[in-house]
C-alpha atoms as a PDB file:
ATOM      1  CA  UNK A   1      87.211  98.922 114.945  1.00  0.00           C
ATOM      2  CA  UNK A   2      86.856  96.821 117.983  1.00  0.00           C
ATOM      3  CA  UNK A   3      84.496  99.688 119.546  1.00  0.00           C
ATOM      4  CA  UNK A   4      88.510 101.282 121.001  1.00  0.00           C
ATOM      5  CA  UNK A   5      88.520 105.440 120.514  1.00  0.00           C
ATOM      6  CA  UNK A   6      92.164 106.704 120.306  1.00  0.00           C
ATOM      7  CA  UNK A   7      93.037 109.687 122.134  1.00  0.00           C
ATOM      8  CA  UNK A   8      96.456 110.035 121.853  1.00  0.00           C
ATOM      9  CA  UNK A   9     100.092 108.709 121.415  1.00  0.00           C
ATOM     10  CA  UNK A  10     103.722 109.302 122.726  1.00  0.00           C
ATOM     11  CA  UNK A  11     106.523 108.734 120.214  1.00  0.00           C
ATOM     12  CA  UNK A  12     110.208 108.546 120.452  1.00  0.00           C
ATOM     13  CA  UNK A  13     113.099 108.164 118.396  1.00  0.00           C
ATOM     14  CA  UNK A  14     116.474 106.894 119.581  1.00  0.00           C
ATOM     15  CA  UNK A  15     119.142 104.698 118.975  1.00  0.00           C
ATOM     16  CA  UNK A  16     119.368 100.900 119.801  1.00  0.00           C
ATOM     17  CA  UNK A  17     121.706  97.670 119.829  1.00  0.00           C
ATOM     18  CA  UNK A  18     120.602  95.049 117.446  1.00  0.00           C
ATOM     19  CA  UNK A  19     120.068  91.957 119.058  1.00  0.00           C
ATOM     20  CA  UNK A  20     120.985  88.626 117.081  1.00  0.00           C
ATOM     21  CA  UNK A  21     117.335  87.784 115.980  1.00  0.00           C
ATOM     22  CA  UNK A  22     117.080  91.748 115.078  1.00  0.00           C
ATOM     23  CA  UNK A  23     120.784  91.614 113.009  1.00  0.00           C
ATOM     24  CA  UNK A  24     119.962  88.521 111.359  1.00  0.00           C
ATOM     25  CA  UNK A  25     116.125  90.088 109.973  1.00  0.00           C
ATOM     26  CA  UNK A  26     118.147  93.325 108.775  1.00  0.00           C
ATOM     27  CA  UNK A  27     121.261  90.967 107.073  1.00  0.00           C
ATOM     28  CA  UNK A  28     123.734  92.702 109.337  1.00  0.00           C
ATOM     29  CA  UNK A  29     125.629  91.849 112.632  1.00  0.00           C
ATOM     30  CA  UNK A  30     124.098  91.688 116.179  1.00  0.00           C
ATOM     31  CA  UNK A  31     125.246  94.781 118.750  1.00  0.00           C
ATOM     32  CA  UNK A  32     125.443  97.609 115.909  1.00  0.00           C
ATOM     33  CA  UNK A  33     123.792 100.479 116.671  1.00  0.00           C
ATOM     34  CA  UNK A  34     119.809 101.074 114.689  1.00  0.00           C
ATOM     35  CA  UNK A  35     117.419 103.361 114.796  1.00  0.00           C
ATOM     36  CA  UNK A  36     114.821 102.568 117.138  1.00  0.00           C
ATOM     37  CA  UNK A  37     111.287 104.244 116.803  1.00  0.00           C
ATOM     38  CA  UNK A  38     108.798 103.362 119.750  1.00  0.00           C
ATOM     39  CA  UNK A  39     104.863 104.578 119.876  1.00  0.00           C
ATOM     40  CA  UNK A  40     102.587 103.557 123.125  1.00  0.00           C
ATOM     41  CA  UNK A  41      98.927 104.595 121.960  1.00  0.00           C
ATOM     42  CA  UNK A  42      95.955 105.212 124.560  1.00  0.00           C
ATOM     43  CA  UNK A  43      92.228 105.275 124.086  1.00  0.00           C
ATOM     44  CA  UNK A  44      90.161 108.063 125.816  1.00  0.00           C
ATOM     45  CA  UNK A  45      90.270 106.398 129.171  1.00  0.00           C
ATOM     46  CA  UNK A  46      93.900 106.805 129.038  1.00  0.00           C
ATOM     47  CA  UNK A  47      94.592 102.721 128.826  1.00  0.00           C
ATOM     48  CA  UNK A  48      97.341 101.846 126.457  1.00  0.00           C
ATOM     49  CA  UNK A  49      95.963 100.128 123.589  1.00  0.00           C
ATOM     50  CA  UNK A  50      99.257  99.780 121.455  1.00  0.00           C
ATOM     51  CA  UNK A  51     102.889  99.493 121.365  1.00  0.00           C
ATOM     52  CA  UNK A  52     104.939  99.744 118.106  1.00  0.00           C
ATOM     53  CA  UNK A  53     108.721  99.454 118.301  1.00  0.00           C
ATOM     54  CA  UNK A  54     110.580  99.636 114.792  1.00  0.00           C
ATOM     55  CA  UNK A  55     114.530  98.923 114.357  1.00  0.00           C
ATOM     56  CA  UNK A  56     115.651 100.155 111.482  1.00  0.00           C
ATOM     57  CA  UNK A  57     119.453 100.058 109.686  1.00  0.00           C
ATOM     58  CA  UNK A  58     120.726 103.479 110.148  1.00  0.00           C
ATOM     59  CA  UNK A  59     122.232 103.530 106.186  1.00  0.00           C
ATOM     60  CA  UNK A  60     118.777 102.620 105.138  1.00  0.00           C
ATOM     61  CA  UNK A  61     116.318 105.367 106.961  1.00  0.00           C
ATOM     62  CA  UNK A  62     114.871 108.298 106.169  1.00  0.00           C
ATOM     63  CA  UNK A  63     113.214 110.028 108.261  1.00  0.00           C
ATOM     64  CA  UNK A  64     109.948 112.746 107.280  1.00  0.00           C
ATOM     65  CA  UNK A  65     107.463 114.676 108.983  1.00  0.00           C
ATOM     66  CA  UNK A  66     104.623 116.848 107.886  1.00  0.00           C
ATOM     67  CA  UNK A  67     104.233 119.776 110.559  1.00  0.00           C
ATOM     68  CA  UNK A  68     101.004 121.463 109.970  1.00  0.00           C
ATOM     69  CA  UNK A  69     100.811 125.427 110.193  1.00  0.00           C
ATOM     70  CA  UNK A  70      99.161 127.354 113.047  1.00  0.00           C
ATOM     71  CA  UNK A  71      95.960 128.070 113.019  1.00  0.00           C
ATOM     72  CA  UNK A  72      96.287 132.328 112.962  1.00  0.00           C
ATOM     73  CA  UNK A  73      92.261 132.361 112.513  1.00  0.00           C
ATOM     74  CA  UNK A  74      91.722 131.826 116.499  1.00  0.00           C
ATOM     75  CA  UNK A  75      93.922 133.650 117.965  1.00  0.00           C
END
C-alpha cells in the first residue's frame, strides 16, 4: 500500500506516567504508572515510516508472544 516496503521495526516495552488526557481515556487518575509499548517502523531505505505508542492500564494487560523455533535444517 502506498508503494512503502517495510524492512524492519524496533519495539520496546516500559513503563509510563499517565498524563490527564491519557487517565481520563483509561477511567483512571493522571500520574499512575501504565504500560507503555512503543514501535518506530522503517522501509528498506531505512526512513521511519511509523510510530505506534500504546498506554495501557497495568491491571488490564496481558502480554503474549509467539517465538518461532530455529531453523536446525541450515545449520
Amino acid at each position: 500500500m502506498y508503494g512503502v516496503r517495510l524492512s524492519d521495526a524496533e519495539e520496546g516495552i516500559g513503563t509510563a506516567l499517565a498524563n490527564p488526557c491519557e487517565a481520563e481515556l483509561l477511567s483512571t487518575v493522571a500520574c499512575l504508572p501504565m504500560m507503555q509499548l512503543s514501535r518506530r517502523s522503517h522501509d528498506t531505505d531505512g526512513r521511519p515510516v511509523g510510530w505506534i505508542r500504546s498506554v495501557h492500564h497495568g491491571s488490564r494487560h496481558k502480554f503474549a508472544a509467539t517465538l518461532p523455533t530455529a531453523d536446525r535444517s541450515s545449520g
